[in-house]
Protein backbone atom coordinates (compact mmCIF):
# COMPACT_ATOMS: atom_id res chain seq x y z
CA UNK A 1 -6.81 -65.74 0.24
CA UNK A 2 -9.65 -63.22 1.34
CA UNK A 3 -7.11 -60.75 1.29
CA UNK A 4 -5.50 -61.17 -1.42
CA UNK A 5 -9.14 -61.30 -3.12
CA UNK A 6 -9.81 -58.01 -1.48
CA UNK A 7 -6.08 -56.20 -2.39
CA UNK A 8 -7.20 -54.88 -5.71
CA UNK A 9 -10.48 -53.08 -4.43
CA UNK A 10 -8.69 -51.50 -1.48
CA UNK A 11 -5.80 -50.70 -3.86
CA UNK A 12 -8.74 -48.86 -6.15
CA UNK A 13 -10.48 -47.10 -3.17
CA UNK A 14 -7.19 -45.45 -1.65
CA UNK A 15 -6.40 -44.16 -5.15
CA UNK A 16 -9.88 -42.48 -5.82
CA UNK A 17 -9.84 -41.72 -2.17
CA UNK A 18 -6.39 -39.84 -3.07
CA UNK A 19 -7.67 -38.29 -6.75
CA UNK A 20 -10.71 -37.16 -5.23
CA UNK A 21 -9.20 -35.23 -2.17
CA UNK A 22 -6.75 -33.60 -4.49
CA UNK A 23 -9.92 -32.23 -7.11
CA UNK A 24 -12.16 -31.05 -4.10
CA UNK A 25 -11.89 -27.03 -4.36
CA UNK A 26 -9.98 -25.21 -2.08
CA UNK A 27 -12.00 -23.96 1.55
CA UNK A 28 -12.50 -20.16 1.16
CA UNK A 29 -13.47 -18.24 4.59
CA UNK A 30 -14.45 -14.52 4.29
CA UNK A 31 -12.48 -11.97 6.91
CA UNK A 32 -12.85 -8.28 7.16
CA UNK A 33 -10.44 -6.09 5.63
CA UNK A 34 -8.80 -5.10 8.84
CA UNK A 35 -8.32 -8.57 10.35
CA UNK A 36 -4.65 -9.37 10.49
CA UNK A 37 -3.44 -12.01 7.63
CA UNK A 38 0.20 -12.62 7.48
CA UNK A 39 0.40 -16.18 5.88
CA UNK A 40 4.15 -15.54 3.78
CA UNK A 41 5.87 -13.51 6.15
CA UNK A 42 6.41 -10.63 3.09
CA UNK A 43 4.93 -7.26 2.49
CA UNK A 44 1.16 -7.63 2.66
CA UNK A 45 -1.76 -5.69 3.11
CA UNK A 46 -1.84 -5.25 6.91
CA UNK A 47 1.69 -3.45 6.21
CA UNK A 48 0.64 -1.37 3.88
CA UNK A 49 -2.54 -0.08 5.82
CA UNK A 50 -0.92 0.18 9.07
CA UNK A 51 2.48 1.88 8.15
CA UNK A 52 0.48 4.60 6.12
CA UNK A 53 -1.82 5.12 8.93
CA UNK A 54 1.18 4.99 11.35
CA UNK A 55 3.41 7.70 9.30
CA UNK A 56 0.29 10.14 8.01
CA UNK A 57 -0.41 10.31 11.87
CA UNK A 58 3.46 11.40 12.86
CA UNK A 59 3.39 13.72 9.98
CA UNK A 60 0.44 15.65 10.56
CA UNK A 61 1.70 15.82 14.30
CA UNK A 62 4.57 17.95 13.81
CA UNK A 63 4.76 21.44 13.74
CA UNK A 64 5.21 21.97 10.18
CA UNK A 65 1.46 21.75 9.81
CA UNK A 66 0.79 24.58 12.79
CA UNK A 67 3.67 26.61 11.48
CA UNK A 68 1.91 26.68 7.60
CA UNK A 69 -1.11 27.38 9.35
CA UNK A 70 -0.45 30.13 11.19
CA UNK A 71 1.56 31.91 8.32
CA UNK A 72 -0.66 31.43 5.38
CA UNK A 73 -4.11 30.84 7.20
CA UNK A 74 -5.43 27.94 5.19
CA UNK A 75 -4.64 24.03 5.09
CA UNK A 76 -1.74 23.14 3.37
CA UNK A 77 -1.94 21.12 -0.23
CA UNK A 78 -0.35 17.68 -0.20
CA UNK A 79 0.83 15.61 -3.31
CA UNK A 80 2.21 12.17 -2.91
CA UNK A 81 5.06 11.05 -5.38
CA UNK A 82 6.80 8.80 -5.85
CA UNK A 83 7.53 5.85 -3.56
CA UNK A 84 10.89 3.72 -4.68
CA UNK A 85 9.94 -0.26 -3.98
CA UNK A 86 14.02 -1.11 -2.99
CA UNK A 87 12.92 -4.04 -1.84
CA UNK A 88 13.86 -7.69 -2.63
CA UNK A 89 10.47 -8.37 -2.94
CA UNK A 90 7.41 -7.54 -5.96
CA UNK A 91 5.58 -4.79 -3.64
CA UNK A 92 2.32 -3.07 -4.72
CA UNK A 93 3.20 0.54 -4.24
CA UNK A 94 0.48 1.75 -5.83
CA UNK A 95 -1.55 0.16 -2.93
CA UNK A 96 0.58 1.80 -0.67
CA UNK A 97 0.29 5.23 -1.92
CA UNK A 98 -3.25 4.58 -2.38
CA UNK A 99 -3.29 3.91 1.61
CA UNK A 100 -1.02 6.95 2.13
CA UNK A 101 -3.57 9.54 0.10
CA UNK A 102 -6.49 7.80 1.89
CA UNK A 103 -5.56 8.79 5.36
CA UNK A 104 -3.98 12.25 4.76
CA UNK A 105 -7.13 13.17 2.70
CA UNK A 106 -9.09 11.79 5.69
CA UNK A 107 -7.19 13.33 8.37
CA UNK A 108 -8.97 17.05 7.20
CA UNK A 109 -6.16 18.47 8.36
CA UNK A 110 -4.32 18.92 4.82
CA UNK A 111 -6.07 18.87 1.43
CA UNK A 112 -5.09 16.57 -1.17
CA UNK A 113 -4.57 17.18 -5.27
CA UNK A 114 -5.09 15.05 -8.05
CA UNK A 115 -1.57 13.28 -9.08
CA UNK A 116 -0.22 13.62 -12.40
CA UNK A 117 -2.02 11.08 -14.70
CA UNK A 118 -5.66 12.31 -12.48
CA UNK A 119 -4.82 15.92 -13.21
CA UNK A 120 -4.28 14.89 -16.79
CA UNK A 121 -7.51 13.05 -17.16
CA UNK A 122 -9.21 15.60 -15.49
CA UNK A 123 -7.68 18.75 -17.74
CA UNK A 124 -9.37 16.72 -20.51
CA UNK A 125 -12.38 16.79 -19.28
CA UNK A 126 -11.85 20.57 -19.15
CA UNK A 127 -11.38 21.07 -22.54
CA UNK A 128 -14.29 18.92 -23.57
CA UNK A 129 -16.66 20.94 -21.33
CA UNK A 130 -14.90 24.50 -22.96
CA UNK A 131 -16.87 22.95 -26.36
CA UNK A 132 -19.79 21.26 -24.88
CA UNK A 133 -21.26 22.93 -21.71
CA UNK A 134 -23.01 26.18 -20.74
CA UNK A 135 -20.77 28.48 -19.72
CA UNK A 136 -22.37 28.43 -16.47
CA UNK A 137 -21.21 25.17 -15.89
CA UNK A 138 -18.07 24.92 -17.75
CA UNK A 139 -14.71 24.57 -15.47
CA UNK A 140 -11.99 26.40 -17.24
CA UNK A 141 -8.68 26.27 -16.69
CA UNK A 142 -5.94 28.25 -14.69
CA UNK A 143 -8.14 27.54 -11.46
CA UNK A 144 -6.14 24.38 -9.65
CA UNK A 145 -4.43 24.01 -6.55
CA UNK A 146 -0.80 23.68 -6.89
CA UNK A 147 0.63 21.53 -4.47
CA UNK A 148 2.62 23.28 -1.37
CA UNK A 149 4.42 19.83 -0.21
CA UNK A 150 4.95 16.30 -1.87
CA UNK A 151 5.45 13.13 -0.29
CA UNK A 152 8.40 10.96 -1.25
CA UNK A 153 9.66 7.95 -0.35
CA UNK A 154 11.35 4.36 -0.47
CA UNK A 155 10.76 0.84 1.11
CA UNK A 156 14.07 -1.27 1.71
CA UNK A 157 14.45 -5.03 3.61
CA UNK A 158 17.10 -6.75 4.83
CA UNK A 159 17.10 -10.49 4.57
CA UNK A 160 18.52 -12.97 6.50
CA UNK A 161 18.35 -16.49 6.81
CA UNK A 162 19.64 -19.78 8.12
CA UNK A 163 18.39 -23.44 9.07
CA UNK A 164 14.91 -22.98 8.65
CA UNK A 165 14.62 -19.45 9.68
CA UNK A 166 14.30 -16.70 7.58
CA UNK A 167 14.29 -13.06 9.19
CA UNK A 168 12.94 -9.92 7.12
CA UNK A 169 13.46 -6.33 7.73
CA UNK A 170 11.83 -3.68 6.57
CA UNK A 171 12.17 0.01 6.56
CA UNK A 172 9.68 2.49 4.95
CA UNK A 173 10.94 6.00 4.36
CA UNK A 174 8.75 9.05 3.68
CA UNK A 175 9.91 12.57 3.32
CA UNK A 176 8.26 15.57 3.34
CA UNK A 177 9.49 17.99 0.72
CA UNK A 178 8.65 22.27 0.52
CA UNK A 179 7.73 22.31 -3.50
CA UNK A 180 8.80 26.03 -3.56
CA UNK A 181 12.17 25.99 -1.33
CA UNK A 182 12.84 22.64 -1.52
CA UNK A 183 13.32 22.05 1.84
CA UNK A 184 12.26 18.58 3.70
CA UNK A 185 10.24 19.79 6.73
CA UNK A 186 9.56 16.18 7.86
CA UNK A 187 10.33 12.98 8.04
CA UNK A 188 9.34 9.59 9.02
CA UNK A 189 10.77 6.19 9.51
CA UNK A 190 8.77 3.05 10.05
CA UNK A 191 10.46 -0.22 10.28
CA UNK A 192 9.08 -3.78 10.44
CA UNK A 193 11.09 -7.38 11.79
CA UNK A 194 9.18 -10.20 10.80
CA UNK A 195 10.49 -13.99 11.74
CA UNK A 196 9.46 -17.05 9.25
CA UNK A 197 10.43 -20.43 10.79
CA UNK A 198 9.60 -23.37 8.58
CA UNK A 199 9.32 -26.93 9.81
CA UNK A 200 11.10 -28.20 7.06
CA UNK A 201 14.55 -26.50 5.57
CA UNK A 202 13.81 -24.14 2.10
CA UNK A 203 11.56 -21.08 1.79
């Protein structure tokens, strides 16, 4: 009889118990930027920053660099284009390009140009100071860098998966390209194997 007494208020207490568990907020922890997250198993973050700083370092190994240098006497200018996301996956490659300027700007070894839409902004900006600063501060035009290489590329995965376990491949591919003779005086190949294993069958 107690029991059955007490059935409705335990009843009550499990469900609030359950409705107030599933309002609480979700438990945010701060990391640093560098700390390894890979929570998914796809393209994140940590790929992005480690394959660019992987593939700037090859590139500005090779001799292509010393040979410019030695013929021409000054540091080479580097644009990056386009990067092709052939992936199965949504990938930021705007991140990854970002990552890619970062560390061959960084590197001191090469200097880096505006890309298009910057260069466009910034000959704007030219022609507004033409009508509204001194002429000894004015930039006028005819003065930029052109770029003596651009760096191209694609990012491709492989998927395959059965009983729970889901492999990915990836394979980032960056070429080096001589504006003027079109030539490709380097390139780089990074590729990444990441296994997913889920308790439970479905990804």
């Amino acid at each position: 009889m107690l029991f059955k007494k007490q059935a409705p208020k335990i009843i009550l207490f499990f469900i609030l118990s359950i409705f107030i568990a599933s309002c609480a907020g979700p438990k945010v922890s701060r990391v640093g930027t560098d700390t390894v997250t890979d929570l998914s198993g796809r393209w994140n973050d940590t790929d992005s920053r480690l394959v660019a700083e992987e593939m700037v370092k090859d590139a500005l190994s090779r001799t292509w660099i010393d040979n410019y240098l030695k013929k021409y006497g000054r540091q080479p200018v580097v644009i990056v284009g386009t990067v092709l996301n052939r992936s199965h996956e949504h990938i930021n490659v705007q991140t990854f390009t970002k990552d890619l300027e970062r560390e061959l700007t960084n590197s001191g070894r090469v200097q880096f140009v505006a890309s298009r839409g910057e260069r466009e902004e910034i000959r704007e900006e030219r022609v507004d100071q033409a009508q509204h600063s001194s002429d000894a501060t004015a930039k006028g035009p005819g003065k930029e860098h052109g770029a003596d290489y651009m760096l191209k590329g694609t990012i491709n995965t492989i998927l395959d998966e059965a009983k729970g376990t889901k492999v990915i491949f990836y394979q980032v591919d960056l070429e080096l390209i001589d504006i003027e003779k079109n030539t490709k005086v380097w390139f780089g190949q990074k590729k990444i194997k990441k296994v997913i294993e889920r308790s439970r069958s479905g990804f």
